[in-house]
Protein backbone atom coordinates (compact mmCIF):
# COMPACT_ATOMS: atom_id res chain seq x y z
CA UNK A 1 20.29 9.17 -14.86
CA UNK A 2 18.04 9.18 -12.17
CA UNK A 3 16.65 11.88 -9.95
CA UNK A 4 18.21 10.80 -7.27
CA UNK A 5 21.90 10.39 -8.60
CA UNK A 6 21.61 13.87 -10.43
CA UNK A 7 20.94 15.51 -6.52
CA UNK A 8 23.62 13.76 -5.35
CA UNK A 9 26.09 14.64 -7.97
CA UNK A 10 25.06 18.66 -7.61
CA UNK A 11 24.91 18.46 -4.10
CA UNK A 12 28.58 17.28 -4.17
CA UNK A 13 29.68 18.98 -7.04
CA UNK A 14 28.68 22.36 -4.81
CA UNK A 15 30.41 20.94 -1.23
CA UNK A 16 33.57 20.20 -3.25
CA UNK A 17 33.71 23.32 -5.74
CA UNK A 18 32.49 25.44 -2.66
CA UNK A 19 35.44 24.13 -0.57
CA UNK A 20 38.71 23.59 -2.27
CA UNK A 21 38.61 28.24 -3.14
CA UNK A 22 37.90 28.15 0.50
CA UNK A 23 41.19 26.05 1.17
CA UNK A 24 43.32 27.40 -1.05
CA UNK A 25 42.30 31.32 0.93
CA UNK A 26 42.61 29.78 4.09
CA UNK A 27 46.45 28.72 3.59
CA UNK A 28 47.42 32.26 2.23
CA UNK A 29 45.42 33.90 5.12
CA UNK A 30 46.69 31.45 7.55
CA UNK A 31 50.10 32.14 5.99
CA UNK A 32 50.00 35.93 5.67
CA UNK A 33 48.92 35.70 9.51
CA UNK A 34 51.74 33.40 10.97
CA UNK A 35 54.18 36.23 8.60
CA UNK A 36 52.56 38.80 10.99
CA UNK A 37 52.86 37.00 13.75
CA UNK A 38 56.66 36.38 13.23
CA UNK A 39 57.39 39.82 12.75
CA UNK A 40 55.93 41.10 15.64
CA UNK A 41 58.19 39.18 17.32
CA UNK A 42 61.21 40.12 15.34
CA UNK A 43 60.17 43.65 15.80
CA UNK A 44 60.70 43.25 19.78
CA UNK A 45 64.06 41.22 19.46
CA UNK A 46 65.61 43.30 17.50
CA UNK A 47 64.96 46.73 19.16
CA UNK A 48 66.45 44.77 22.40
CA UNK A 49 69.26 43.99 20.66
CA UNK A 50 69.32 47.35 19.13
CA UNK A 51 69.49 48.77 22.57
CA UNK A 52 72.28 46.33 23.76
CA UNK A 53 74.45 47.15 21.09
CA UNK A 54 73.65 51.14 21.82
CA UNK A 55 75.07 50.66 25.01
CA UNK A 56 78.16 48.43 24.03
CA UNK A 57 78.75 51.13 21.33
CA UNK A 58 78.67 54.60 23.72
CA UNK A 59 80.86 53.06 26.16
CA UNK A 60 83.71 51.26 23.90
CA UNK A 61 82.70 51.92 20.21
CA UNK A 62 82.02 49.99 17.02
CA UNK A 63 84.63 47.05 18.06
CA UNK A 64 83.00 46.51 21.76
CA UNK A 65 79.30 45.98 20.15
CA UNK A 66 80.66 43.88 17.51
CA UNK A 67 82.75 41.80 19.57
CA UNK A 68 80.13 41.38 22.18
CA UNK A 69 77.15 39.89 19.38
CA UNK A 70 80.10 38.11 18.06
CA UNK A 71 80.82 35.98 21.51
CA UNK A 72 76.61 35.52 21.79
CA UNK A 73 76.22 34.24 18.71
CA UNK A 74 79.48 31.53 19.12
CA UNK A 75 77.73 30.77 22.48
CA UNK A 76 74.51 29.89 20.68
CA UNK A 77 76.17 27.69 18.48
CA UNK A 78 77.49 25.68 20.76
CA UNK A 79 74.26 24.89 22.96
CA UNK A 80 72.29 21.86 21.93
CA UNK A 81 68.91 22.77 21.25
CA UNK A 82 65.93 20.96 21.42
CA UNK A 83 62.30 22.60 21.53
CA UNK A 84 59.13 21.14 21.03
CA UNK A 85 56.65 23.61 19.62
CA UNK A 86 54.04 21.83 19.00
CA UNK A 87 54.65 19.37 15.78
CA UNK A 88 57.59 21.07 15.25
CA UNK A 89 61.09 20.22 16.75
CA UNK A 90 63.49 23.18 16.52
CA UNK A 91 67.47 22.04 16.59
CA UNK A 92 69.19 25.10 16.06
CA UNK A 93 68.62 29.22 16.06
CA UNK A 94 67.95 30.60 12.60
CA UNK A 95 67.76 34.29 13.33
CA UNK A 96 70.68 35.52 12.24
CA UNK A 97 72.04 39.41 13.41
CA UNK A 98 73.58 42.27 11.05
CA UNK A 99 75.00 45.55 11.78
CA UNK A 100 75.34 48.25 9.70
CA UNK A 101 76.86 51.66 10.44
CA UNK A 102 75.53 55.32 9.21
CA UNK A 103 76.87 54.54 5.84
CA UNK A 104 75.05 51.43 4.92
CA UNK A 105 78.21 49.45 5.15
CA UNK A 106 77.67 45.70 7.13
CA UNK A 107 80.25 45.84 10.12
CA UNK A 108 79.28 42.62 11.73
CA UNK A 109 77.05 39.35 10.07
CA UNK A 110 76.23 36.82 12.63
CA UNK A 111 76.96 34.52 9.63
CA UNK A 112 80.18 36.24 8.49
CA UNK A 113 78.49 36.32 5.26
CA UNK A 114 77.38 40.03 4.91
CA UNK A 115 80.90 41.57 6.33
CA UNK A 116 81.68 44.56 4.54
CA UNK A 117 78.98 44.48 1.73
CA UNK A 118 77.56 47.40 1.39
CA UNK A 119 73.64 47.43 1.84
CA UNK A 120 72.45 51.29 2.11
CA UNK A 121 70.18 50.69 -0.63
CA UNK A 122 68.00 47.59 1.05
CA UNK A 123 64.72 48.94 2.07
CA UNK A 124 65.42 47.91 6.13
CA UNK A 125 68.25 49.75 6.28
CA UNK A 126 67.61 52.92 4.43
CA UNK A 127 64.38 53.19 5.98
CA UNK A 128 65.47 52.67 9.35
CA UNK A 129 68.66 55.52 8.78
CA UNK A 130 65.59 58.09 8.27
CA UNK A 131 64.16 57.21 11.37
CA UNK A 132 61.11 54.99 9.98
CA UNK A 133 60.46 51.45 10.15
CA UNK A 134 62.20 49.63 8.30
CA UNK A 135 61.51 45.67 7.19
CA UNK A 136 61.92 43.58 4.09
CA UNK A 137 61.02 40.33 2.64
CA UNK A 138 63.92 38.50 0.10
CA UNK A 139 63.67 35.30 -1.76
CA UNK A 140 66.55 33.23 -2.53
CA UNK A 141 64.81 31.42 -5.28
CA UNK A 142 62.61 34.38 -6.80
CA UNK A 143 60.14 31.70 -7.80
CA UNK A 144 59.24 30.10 -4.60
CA UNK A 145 57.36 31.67 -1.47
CA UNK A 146 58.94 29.52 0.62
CA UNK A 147 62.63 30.36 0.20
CA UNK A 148 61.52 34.00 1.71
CA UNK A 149 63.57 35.62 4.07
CA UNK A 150 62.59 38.27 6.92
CA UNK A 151 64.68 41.26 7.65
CA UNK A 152 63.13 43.47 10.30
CA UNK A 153 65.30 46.14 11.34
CA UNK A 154 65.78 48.66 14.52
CA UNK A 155 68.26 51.83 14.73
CA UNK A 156 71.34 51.26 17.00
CA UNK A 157 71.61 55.38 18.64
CA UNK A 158 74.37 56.68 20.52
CA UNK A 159 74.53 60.62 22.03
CA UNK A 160 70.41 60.64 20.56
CA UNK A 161 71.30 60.35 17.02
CA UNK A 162 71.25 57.04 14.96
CA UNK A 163 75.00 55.62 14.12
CA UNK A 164 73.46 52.14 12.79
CA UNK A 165 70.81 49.64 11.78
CA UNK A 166 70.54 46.06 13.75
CA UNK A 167 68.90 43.78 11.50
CA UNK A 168 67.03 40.38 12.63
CA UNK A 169 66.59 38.02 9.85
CA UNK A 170 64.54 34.95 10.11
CA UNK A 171 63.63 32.59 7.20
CA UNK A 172 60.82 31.71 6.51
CA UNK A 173 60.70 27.43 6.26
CA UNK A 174 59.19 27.33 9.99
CA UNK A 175 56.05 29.45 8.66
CA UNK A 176 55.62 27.34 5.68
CA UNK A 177 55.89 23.89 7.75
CA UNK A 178 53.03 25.28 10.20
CA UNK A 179 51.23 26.50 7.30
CA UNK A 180 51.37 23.47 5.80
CA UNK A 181 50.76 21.09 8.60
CA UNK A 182 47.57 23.89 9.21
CA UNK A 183 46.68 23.07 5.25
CA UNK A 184 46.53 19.33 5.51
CA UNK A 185 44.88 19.44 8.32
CA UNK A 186 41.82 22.12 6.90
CA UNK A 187 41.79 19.64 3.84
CA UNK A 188 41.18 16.51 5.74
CA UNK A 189 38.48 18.74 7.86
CA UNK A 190 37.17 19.61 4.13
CA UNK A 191 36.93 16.35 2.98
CA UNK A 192 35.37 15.38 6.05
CA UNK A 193 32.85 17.98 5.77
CA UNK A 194 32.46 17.16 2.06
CA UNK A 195 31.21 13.10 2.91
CA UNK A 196 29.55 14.59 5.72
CA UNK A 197 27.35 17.03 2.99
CA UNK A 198 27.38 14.25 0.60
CA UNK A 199 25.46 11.70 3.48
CA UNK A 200 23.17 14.47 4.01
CA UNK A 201 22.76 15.05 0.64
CA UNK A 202 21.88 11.77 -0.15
CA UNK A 203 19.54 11.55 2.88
CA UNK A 204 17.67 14.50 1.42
CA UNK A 205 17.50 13.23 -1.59
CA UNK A 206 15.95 10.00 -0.23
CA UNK A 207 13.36 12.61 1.85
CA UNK A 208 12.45 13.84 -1.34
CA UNK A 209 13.36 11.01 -4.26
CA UNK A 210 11.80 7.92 -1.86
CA UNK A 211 8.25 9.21 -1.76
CA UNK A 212 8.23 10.08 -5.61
CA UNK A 213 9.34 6.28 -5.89
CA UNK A 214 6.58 4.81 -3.81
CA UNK A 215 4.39 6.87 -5.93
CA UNK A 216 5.72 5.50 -9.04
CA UNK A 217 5.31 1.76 -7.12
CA UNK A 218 1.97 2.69 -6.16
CA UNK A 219 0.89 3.72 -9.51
CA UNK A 220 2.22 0.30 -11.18
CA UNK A 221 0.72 -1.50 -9.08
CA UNK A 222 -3.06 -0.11 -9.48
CA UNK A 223 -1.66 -0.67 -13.28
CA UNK A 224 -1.36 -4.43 -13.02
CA UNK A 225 -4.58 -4.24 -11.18
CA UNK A 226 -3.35 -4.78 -7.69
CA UNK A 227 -5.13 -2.93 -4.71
CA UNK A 228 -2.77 -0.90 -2.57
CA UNK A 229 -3.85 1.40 -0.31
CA UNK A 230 -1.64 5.23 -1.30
CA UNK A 231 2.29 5.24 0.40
CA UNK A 232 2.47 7.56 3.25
CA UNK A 233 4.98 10.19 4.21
CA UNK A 234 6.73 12.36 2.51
CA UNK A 235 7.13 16.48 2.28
CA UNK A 236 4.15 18.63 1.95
CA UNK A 237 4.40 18.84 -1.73
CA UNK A 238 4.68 15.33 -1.92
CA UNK A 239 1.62 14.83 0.22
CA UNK A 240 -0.71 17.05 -2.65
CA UNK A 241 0.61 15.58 -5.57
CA UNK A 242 -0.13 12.13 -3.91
CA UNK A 243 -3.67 13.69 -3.17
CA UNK A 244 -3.73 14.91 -6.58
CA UNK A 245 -3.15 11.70 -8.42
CA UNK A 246 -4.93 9.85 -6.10
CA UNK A 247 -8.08 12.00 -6.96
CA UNK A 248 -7.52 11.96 -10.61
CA UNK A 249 -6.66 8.35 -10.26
CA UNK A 250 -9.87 7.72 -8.63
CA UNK A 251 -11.58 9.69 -11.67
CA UNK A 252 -10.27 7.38 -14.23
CA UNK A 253 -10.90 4.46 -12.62
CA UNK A 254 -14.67 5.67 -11.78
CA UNK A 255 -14.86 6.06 -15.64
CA UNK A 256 -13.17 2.63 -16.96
CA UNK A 257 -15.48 0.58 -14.07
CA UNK A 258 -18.45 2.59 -14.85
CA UNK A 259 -17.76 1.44 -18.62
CA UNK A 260 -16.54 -1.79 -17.93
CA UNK A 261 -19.67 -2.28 -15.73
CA UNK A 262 -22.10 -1.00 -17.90
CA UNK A 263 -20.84 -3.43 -20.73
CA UNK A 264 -20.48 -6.65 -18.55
CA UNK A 265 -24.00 -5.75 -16.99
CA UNK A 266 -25.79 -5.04 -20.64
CA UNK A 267 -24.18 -8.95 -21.86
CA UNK A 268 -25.42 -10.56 -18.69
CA UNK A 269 -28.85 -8.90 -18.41
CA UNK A 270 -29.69 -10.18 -22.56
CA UNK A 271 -30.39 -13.25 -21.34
CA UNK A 272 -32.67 -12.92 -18.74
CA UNK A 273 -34.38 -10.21 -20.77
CA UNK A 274 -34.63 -12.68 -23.42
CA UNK A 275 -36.22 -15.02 -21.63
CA UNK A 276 -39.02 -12.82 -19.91
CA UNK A 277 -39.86 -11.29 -23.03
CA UNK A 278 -40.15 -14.39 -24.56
CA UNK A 279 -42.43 -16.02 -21.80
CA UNK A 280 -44.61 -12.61 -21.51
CA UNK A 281 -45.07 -13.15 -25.87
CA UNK A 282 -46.29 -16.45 -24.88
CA UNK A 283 -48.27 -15.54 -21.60
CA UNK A 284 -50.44 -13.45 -24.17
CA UNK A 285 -51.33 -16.28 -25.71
CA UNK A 286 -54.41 -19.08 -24.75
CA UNK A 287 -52.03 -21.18 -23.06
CA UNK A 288 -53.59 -23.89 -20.69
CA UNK A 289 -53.38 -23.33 -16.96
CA UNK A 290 -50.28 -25.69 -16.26
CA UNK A 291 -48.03 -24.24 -19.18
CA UNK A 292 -49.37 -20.72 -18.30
CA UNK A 293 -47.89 -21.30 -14.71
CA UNK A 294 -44.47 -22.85 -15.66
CA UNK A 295 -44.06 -20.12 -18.22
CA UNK A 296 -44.76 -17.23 -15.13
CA UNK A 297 -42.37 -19.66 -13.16
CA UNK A 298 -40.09 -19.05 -15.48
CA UNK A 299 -40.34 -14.88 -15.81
CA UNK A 300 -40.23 -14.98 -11.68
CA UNK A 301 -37.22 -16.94 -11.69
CA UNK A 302 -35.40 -14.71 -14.62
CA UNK A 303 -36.54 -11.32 -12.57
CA UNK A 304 -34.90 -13.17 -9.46
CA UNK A 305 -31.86 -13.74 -10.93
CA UNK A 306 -32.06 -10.20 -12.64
CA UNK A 307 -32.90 -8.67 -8.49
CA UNK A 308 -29.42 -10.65 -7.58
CA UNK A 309 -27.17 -9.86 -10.39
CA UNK A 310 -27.93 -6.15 -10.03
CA UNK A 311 -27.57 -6.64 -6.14
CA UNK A 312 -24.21 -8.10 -6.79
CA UNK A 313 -23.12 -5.86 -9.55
CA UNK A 314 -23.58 -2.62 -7.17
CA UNK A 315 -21.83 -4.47 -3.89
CA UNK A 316 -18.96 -5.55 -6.12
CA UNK A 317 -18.66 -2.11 -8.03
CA UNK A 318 -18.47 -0.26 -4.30
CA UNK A 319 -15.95 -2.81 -3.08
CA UNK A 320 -13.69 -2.45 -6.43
CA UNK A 321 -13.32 1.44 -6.23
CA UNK A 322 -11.88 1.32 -2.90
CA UNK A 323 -8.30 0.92 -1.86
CA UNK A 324 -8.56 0.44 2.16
CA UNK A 325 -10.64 -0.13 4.57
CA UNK A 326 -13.28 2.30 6.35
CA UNK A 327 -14.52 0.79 9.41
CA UNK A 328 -11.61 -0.94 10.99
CA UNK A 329 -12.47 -3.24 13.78
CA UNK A 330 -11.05 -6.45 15.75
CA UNK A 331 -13.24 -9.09 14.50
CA UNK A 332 -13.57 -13.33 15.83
CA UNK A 333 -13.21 -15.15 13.33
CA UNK A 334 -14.77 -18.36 14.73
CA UNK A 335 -17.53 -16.10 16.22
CA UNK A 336 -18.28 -14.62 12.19
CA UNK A 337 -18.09 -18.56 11.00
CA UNK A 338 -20.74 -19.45 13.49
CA UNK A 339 -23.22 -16.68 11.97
CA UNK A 340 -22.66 -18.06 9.09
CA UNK A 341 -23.56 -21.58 9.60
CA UNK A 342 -26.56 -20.55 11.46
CA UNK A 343 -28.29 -17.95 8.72
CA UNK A 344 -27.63 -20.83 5.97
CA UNK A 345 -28.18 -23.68 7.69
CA UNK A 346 -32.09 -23.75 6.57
CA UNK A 347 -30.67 -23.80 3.01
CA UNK A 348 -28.58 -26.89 4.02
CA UNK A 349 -31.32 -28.59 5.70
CA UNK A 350 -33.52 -28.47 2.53
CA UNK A 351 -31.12 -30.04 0.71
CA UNK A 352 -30.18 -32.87 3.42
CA UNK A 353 -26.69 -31.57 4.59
CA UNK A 354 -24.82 -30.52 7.21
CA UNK A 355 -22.62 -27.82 8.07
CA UNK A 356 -20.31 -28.09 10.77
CA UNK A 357 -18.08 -24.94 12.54
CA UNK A 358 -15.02 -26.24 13.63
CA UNK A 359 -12.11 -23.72 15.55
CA UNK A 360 -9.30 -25.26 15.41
CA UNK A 361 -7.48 -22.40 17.07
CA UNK A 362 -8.93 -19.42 17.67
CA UNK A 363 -8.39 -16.62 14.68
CA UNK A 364 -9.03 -12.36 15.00
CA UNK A 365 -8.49 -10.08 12.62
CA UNK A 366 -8.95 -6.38 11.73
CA UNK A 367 -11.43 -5.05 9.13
CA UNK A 368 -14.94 -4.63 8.36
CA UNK A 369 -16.82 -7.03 9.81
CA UNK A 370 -19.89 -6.37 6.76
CA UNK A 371 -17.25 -7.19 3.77
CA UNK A 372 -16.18 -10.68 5.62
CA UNK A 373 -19.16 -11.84 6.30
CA UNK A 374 -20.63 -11.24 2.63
CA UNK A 375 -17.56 -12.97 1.47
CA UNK A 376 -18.39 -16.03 4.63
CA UNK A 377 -21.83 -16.32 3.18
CA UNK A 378 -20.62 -16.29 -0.29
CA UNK A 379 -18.54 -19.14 0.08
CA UNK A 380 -20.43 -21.26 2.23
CA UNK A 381 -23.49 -20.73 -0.06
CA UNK A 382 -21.07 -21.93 -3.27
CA UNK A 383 -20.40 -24.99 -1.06
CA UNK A 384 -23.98 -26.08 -0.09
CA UNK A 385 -24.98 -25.78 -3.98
CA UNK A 386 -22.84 -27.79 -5.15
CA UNK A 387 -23.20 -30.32 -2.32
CA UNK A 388 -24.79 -33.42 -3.13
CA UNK A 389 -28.08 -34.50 -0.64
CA UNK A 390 -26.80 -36.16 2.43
CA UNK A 391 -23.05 -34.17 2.03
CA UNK A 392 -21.55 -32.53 4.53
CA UNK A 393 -20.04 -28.88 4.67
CA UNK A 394 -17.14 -28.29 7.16
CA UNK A 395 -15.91 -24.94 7.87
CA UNK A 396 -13.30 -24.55 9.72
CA UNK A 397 -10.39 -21.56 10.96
CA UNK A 398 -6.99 -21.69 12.08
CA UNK A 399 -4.02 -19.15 12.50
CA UNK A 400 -0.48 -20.14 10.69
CA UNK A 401 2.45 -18.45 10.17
CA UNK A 402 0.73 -15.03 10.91
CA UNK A 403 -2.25 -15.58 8.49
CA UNK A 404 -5.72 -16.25 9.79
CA UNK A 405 -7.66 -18.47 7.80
CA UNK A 406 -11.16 -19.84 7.35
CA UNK A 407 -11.47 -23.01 4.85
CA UNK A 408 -14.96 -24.25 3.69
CA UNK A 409 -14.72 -27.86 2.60
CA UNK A 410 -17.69 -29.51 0.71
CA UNK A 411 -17.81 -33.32 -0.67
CA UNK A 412 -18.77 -32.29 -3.88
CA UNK A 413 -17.96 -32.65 -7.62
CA UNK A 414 -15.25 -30.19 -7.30
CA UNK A 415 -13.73 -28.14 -10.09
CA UNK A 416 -13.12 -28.82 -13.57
CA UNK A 417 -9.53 -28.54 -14.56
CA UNK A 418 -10.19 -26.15 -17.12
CA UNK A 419 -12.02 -24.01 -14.65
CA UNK A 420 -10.01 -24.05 -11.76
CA UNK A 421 -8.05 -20.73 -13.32
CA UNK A 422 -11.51 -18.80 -13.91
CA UNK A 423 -13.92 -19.00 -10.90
CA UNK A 424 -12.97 -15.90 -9.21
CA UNK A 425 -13.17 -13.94 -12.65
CA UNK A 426 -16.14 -12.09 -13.50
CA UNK A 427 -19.67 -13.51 -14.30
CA UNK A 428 -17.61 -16.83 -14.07
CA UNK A 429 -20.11 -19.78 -13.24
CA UNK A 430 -20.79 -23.51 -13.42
CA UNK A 431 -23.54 -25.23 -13.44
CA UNK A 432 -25.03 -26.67 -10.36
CA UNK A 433 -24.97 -30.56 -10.18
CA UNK A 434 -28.92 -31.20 -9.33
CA UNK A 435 -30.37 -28.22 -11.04
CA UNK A 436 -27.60 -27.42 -14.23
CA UNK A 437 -28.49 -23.50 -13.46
CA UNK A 438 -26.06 -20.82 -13.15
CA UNK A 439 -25.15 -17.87 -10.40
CA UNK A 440 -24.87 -14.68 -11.09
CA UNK A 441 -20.82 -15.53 -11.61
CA UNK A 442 -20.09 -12.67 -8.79
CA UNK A 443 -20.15 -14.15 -5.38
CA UNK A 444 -16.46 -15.27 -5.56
CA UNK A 445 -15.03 -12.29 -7.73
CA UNK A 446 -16.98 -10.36 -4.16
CA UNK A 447 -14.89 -13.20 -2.14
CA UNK A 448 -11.53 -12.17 -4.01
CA UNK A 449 -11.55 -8.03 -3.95
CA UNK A 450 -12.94 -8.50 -0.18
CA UNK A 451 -9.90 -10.62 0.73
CA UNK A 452 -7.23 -8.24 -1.20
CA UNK A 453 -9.02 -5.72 0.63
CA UNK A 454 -7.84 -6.86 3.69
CA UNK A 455 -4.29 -7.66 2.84
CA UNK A 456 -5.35 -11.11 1.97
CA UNK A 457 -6.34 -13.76 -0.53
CA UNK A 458 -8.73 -16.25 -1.79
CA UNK A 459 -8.40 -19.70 -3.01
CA UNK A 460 -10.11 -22.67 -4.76
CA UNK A 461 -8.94 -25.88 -4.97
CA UNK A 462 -9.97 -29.57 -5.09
CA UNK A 463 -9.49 -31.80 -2.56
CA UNK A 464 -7.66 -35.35 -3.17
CA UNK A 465 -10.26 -37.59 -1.71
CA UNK A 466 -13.28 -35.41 -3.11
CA UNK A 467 -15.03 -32.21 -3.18
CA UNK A 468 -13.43 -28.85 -3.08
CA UNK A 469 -11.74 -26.64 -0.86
CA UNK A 470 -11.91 -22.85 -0.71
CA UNK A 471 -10.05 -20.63 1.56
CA UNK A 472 -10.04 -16.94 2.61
CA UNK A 473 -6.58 -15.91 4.36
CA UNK A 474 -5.80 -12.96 5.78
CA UNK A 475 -3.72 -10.98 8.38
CA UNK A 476 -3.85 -12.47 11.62
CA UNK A 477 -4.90 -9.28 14.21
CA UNK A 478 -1.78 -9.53 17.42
């Protein structure tokens, strides 16, 4: 399971286990408050109908007051009723009314249902006979909270002493629908609130998982020997482990190019060593003075070739520990070409060709104008050696699909097949067609890490009619 899913999951798993204890007290607060509400209410109504029924009972007794709730209550029943409170559409009155005298004994039920029952020991009515409040709660169904009944109750006095108890009773089904409706309603608010926390959740886990994934990218990719420059972004602690893998990073790959330089650099260098010792065993000999020069010929051109391998080896070892670019700057290419052409066109003249700079459409890009023009030169130099006399070398830049390119076309033998795969690897080289020596093998592998470098690549390739064709492309700058 990844990093990011596990977030996620506890993120959720805490918005969801946080909120449904949170719903569940909400509905028996809201509940216990709407109960509170109600009686408050019933409290008022039935001390005014307490009062009325004091009145009715000083001036005609027992049978007036009765009579007179009687006739309201048969009015009531006959209005049509229609209220909208709210989402809830009341049809008919459910507080019902009863009476009970000093003795506990129900003289009037606004249902007829109570008449004559004796109720001196509910709590309302006893209470309310001692001159306290007096209020109960009754379930018809013991087991459900919603069958509960109110009975709030207020002493009926005549000549200052109390003769009777008026009871209001109100059930409870018009609390439970609002406290309901008020339930749904926090649960869909809940569950809104819960995707809402699990978006953000999974947008903080992407602040915090997609860094640690372009890490992981970035760190594959140096492994199958790609140059990427480090992934920005990210949280603070992100930022210093990048810094802190990108330094030890750095540290191992100082130590494997160190090696694997050291190694390639000891193979290349035997045989150039080999051949100056063997020329300065035979230079100590009585050699005559034409085979004495050919043989120090021979150790000048090895030390030569020794100077430019090492020269090479250090440029190409600087340009393969980096991963971007230093000194950034817009750069022409058709300006660069023309550079070019005219620091190596003495080498073409001595060997009868010509080089020709042709823009097809002007091309800029951004980098470091040192790195392209080392890999220019390097390519245009490949091309003139293996140029034969009287050959021409064309170089030429264009902008396509984004991509700035130079190309550097020669008429010469081209590429082997079998090396066509190999000439931008390391200490790679052919021979030259008029002199069957050998380069260093490090121009192009310069011509490849400058180009990658850059965002870019490099390319060899023959041509149909002749020759070869090599190519540097690279981000086009606008």
């Amino acid at each position: 399971m990844s990093l990011r899913l596990r977030l996620v999951l506890v993120l959720l798993a805490v918005a969801v286990g946080g909120a449904w204890p949170l719903v569940s007290w909400l509905a028996d607060d809201l509940r216990r408050r709407y109960l509170e509400a109600t009686e408050e209410g019933m409290v008022d109504a039935a001390n005014i109908l307490a009062a009325l029924v004091s009145q009715r009972m000083t001036e005609g007794g027992d049978a007036a007051a009765v009579d007179a709730l009687r006739a309201a209550f048969a009015d009531v029943a006959g209005r049509e009723l229609r209220a909208h409170i709210y989402d809830l559409v009341k049809t008919r009155v459910d507080i019902h009314v009863e009476v009970t005298d000093a003795r506990g004994l129900v003289i009037f039920s606004s249902d007829g249902s109570s008449d004559g029952r004796d109720h001196s020991r509910w709590r309302d009515v006893i209470l309310t006979l001692r001159g306290e409040y007096g209020a109960r709660t009754t379930r018809i169904d013991p087991d459900d909270a919603r069958t509960a009944v109110l009975h709030v109750a207020a002493p009926v006095v005549s000549v200052g002493r109390i003769v009777g108890v008026l009871t209001v009773i109100k059930p409870t089904d018009s609390v439970s629908f609002f406290v309901e409706l008020a339930q749904q309603r926090i649960t869909a608010a809940v569950v809104w609130f819960a995707a809402i926390a699990a978006l953000l959740g999974v947008l903080a886990t992407m602040w915090v998982t997609v860094p640690i994934t372009r890490l992981t990218d970035w760190a594959n990719a140096l492994r199958t020997g790609r140059r990427v420059a480090p992934p920005p972004g990210g949280p603070r602690e992100i930022a210093d482990l990048r810094a802190a893998f990108a330094d030890l990073l750095e540290a191992v790959e100082g130590k494997r190019h160190a090696e694997r330089y050291v190694q390639n650099l000891a193979h290349e260098m035997k045989s150039p060593l080999s051949g100056i010792r063997a020329s300065a065993e035979l230079l100590r000999e009585d050699l005559p003075p034409a085979e004495r020069a050919r043989f120090l010929a021979g150790v000048l051109g090895e030390t030569a070739r020794l100077q430019s391998l090492l020269d090479l080896q250090l440029q190409l070892a600087a340009l393969e520990g980096r991963v971007e670019l230093r000194e950034r700057e817009p750069i022409d290419l058709g300006t660069l070409v023309e550079e070019v052409v005219t620091m190596l066109r003495p080498q073409a003249e001595v060997r009868q060709l010509a080089t020709v700079a042709v823009a097809i459409q002007p091309a800029k890009v951004i980098g470091e104008r040192f790195l392209l023009r080392q890999a220019l030169i390097n390519l245009v130099q490949n091309a003139i050696e293996f140029s034969s006399a009287g050959g021409e070398v064309r170089i030429e830049t264009a902008v396509r699909d984004g991509m700035a390119e130079v190309t550097v076309l020669d008429r010469g033998p081209g590429v082997p097949e079998y090396a066509l795969g190999k000439v931008f690897e390391r200490f790679f080289s052919l021979p030259r067609p008029d002199t069957g020596t050998r380069s260093s093998g490090l121009g192009l592998t310069f011509v490849r890490e400058a180009a990658a470098l850059h965002g870019g690549t490099a390319s060899l390739v023959n041509r149909r009619d002749g020759g070869a064709r090599a190519a540097i492309t690279l981000p086009a700058a606008g």
